[in-house]
C-alpha atoms as a PDB file:
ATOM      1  CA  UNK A   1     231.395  71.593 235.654  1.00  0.00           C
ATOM      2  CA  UNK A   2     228.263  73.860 234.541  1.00  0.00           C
ATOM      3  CA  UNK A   3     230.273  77.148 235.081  1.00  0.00           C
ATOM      4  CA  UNK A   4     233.144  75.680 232.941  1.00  0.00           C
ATOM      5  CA  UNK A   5     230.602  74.841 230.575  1.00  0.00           C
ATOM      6  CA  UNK A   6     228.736  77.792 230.785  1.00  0.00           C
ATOM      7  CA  UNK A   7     231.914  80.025 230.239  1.00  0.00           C
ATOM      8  CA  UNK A   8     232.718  78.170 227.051  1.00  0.00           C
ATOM      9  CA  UNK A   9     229.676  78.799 225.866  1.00  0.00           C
ATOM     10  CA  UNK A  10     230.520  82.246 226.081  1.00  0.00           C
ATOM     11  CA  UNK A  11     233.690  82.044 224.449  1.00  0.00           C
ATOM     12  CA  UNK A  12     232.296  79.939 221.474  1.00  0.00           C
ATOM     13  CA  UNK A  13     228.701  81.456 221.448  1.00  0.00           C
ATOM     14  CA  UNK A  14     228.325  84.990 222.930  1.00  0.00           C
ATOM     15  CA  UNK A  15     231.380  86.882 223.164  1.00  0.00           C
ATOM     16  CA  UNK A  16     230.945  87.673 219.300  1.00  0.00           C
ATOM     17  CA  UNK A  17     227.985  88.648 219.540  1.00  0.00           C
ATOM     18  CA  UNK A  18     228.781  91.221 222.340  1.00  0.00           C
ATOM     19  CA  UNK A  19     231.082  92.679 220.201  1.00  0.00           C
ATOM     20  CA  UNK A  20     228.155  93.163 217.668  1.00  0.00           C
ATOM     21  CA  UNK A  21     226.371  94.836 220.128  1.00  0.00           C
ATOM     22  CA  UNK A  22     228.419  97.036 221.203  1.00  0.00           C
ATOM     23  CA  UNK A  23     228.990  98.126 217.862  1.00  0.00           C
ATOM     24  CA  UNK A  24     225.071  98.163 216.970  1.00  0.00           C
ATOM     25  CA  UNK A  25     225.067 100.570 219.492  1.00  0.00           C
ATOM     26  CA  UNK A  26     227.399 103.306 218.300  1.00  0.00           C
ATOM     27  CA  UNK A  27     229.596 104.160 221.216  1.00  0.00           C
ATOM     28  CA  UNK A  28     232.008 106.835 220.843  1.00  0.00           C
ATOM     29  CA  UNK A  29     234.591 105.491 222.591  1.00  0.00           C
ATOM     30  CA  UNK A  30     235.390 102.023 223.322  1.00  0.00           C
ATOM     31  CA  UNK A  31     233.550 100.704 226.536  1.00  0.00           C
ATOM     32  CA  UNK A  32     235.140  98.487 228.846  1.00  0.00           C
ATOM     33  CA  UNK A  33     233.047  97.348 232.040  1.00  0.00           C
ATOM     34  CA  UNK A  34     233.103  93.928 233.870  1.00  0.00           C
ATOM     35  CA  UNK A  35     229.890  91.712 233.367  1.00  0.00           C
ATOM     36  CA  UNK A  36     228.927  89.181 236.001  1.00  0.00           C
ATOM     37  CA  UNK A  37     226.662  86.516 235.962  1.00  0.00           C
ATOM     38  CA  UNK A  38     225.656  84.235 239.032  1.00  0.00           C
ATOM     39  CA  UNK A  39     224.543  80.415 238.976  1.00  0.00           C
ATOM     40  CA  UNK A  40     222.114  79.395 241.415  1.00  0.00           C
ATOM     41  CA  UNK A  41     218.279  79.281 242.352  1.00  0.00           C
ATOM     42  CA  UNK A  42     216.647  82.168 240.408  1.00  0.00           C
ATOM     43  CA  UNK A  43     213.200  82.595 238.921  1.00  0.00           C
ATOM     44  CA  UNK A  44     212.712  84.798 236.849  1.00  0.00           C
ATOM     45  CA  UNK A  45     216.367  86.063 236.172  1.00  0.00           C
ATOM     46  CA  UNK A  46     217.041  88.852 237.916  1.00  0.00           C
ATOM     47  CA  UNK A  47     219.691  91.913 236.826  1.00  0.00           C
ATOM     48  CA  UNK A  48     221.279  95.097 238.121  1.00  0.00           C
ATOM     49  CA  UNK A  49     222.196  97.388 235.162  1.00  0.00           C
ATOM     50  CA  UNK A  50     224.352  99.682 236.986  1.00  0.00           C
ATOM     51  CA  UNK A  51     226.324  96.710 239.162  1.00  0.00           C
ATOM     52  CA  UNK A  52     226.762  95.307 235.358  1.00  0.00           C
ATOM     53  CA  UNK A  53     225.344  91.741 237.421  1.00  0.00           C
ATOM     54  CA  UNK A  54     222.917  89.222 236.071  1.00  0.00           C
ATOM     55  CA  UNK A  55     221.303  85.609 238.168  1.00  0.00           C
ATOM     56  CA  UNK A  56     220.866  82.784 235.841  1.00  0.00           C
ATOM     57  CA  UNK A  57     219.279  79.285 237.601  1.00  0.00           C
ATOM     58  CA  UNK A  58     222.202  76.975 237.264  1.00  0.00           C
ATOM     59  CA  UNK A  59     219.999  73.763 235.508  1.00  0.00           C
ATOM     60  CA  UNK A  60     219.021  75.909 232.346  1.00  0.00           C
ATOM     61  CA  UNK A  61     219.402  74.435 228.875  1.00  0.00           C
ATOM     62  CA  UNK A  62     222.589  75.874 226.611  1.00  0.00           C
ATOM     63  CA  UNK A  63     219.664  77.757 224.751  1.00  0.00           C
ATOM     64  CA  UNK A  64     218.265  79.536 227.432  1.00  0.00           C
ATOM     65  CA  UNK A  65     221.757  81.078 228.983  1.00  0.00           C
ATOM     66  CA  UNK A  66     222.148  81.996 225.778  1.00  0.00           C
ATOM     67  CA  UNK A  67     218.910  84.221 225.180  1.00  0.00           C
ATOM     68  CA  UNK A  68     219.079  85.177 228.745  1.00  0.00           C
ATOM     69  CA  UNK A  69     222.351  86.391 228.468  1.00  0.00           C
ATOM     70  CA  UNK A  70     222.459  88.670 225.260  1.00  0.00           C
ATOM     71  CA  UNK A  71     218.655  89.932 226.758  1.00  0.00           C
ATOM     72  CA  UNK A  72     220.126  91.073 229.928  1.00  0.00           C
ATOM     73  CA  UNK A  73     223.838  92.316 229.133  1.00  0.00           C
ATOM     74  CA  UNK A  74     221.541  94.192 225.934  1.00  0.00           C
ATOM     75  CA  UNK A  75     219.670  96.331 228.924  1.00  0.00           C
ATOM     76  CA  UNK A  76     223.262  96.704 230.317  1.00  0.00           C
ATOM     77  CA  UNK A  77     224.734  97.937 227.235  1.00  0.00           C
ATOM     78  CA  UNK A  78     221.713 100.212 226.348  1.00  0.00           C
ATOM     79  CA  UNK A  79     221.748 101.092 230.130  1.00  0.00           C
ATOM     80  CA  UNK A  80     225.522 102.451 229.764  1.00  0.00           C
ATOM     81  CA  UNK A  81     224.818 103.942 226.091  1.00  0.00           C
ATOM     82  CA  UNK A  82     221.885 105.961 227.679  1.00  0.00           C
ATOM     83  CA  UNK A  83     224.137 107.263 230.521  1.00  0.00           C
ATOM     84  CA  UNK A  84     226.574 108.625 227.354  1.00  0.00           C
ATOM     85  CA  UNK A  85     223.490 109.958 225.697  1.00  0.00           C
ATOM     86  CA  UNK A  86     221.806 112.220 228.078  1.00  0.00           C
ATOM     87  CA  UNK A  87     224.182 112.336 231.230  1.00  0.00           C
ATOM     88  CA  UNK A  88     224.511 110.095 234.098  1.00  0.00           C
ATOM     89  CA  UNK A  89     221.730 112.187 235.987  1.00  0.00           C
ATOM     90  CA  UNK A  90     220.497 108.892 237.485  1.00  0.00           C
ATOM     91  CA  UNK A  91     222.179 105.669 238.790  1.00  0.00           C
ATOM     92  CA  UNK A  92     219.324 103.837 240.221  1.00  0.00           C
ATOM     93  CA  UNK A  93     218.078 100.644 238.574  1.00  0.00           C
ATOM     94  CA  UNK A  94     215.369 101.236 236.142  1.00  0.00           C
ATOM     95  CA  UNK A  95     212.116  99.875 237.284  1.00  0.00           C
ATOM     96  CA  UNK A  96     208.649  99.403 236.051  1.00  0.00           C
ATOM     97  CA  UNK A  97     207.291 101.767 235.430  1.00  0.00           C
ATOM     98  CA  UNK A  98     209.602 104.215 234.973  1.00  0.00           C
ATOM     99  CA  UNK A  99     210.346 104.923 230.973  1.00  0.00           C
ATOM    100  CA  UNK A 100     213.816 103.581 230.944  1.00  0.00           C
ATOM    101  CA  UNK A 101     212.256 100.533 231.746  1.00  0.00           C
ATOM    102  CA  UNK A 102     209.589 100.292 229.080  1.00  0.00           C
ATOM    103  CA  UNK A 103     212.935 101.217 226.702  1.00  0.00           C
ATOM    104  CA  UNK A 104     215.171  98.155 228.049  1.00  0.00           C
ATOM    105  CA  UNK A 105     212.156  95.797 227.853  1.00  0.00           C
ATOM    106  CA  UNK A 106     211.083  97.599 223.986  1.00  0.00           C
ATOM    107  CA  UNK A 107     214.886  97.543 223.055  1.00  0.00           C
ATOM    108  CA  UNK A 108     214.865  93.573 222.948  1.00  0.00           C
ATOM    109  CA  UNK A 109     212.791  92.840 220.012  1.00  0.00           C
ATOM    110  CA  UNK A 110     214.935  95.352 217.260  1.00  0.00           C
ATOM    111  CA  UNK A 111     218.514  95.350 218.641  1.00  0.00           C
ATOM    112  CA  UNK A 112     218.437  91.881 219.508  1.00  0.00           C
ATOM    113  CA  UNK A 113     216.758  89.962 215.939  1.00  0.00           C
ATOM    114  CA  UNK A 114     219.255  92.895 213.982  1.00  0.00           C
ATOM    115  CA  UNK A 115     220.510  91.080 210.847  1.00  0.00           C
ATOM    116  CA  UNK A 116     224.268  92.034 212.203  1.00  0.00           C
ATOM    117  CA  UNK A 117     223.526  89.935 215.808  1.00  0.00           C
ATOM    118  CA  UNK A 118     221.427  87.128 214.006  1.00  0.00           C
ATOM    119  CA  UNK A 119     224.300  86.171 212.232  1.00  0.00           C
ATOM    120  CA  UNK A 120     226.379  85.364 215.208  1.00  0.00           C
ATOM    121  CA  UNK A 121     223.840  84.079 217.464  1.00  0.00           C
ATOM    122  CA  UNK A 122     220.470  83.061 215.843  1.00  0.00           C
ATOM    123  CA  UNK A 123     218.357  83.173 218.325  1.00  0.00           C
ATOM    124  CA  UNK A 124     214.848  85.067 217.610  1.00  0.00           C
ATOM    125  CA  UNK A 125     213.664  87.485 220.775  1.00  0.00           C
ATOM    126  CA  UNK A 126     210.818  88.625 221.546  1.00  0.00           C
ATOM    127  CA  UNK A 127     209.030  91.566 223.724  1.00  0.00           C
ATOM    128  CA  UNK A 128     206.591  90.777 226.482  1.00  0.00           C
ATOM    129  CA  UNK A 129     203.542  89.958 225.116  1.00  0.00           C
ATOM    130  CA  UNK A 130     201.518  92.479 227.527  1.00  0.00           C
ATOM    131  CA  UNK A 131     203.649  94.903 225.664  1.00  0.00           C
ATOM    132  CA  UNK A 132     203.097  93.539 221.716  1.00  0.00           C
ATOM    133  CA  UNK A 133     199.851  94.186 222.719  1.00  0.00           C
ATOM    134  CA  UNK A 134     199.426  97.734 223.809  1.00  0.00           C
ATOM    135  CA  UNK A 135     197.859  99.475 221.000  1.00  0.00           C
ATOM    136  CA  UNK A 136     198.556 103.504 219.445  1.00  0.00           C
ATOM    137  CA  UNK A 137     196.338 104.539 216.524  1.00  0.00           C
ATOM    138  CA  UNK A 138     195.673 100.920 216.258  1.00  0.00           C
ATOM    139  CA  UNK A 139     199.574  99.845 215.740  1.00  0.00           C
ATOM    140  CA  UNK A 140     201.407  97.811 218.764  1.00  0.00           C
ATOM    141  CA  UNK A 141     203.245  99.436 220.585  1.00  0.00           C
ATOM    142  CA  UNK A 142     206.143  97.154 219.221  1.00  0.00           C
ATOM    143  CA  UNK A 143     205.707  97.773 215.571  1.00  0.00           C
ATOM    144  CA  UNK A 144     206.041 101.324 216.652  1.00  0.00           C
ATOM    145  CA  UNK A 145     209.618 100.708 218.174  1.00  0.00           C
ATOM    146  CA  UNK A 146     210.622  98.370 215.342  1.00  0.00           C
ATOM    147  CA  UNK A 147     209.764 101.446 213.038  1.00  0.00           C
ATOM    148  CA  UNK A 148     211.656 103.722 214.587  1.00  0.00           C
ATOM    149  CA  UNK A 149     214.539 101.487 214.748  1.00  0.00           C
ATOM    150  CA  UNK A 150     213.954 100.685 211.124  1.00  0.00           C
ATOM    151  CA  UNK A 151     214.448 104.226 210.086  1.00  0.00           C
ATOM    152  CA  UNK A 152     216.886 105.467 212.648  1.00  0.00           C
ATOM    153  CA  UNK A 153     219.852 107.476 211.099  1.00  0.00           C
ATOM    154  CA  UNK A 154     221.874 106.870 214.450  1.00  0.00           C
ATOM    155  CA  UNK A 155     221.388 104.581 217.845  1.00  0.00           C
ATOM    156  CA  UNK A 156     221.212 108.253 219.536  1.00  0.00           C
ATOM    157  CA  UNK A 157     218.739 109.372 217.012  1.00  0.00           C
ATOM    158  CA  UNK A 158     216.824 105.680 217.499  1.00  0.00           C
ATOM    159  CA  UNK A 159     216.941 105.955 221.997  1.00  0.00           C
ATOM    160  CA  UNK A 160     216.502 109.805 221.998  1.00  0.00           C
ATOM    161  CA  UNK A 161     213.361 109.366 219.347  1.00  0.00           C
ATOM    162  CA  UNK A 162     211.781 106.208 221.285  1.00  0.00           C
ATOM    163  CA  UNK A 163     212.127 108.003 224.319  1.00  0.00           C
ATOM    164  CA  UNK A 164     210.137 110.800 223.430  1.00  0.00           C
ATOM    165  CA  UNK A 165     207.189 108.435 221.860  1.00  0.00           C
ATOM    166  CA  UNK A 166     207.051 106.448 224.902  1.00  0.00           C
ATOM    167  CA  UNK A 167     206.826 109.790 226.957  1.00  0.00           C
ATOM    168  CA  UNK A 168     204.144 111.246 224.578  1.00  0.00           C
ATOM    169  CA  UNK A 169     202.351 108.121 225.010  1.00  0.00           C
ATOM    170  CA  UNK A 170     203.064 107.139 228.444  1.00  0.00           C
ATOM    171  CA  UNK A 171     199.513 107.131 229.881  1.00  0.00           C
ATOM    172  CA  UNK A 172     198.276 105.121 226.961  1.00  0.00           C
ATOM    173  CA  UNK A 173     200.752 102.359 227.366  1.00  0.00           C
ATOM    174  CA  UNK A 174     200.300 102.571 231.997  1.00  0.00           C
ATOM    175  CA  UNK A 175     196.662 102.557 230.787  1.00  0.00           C
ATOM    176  CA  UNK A 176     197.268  99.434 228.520  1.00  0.00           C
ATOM    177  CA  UNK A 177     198.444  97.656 230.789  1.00  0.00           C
END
């Protein structure tokens, strides 16, 4: 009964939103992958970006699978628009605290409260808060991404440009933390 529910929620909730997404993100071509999520005992929700795979606990509110699932299917997307970007050089699961992981986790707060996704699934997201409150020349670290998002002329210029800040200012951030 939950994963009927669950998967109607999808249908009725999420799926336009994923399409959203997807386009927020500028592919070049279309993108077809299979996404999987898992019911069961998890905490926190874990993912795997390159097996497109996500673990929600089964007894979550409506509200929760929701955020959870944009949040983690957004790292996916990023995950495969990054790969188109620059190469697939590297298919091993970004972890802390490599920078592809301060990008997913960075990523959430811009992509996901865009005007374009907000309007098919209004639900606000935020960053981690250890991140909202790393500091450069006295601006968080997450104003910082929302400004370069704000002023991107492309996705690629937007991930190629916060890639290089968070580089440039990696040992503040590790530091920051």
């Amino acid at each position: 009964i939950k994963i009927a529910h669950f998967q109607s929620l999808v249908q009725l909730r999420l799926e336009d939103a994923l399409n959203v997404l997807v386009e927020l993100f500028e592919f070049n071509e279309k993108i077809r992958f299979p996404i999987s999520c898992s019911l069961g005992i998890y905490n926190p929700f874990p993912r795997n970006v390159i097996t497109k795979q996500y673990w929600l606990h089964y007894n979550i509110s409506d509200e929760i699978f929701l955020r959870a699932s944009i949040h983690e299917i957004n790292h996916m997307i990023f995950f495969e628009k990054w790969k188109q970007l620059v190469g697939d050089s590297n298919s091993l699961e970004p972890v802390y605290p490599d920078i592809l992981w301060f990008m997913e986790e960075l990523l959430i707060e811009p992509t996901l409260n865009d005007i374009r996704i907000q309007e098919v699934l209004s639900i606000r997201h935020d960053a981690y808060d250890s991140l909202k409150n790393i500091e450069i020349q006295s601006i968080s670290l997450t104003k910082h991404i929302q400004e370069l998002y704000d002023t991107r002329k492309s996705m690629d210029q937007f991930l190629l440009n916060t890639y290089v800040f968070l580089q440039d200012n990696y040992e503040i951030i590790l530091n920051s933390l």
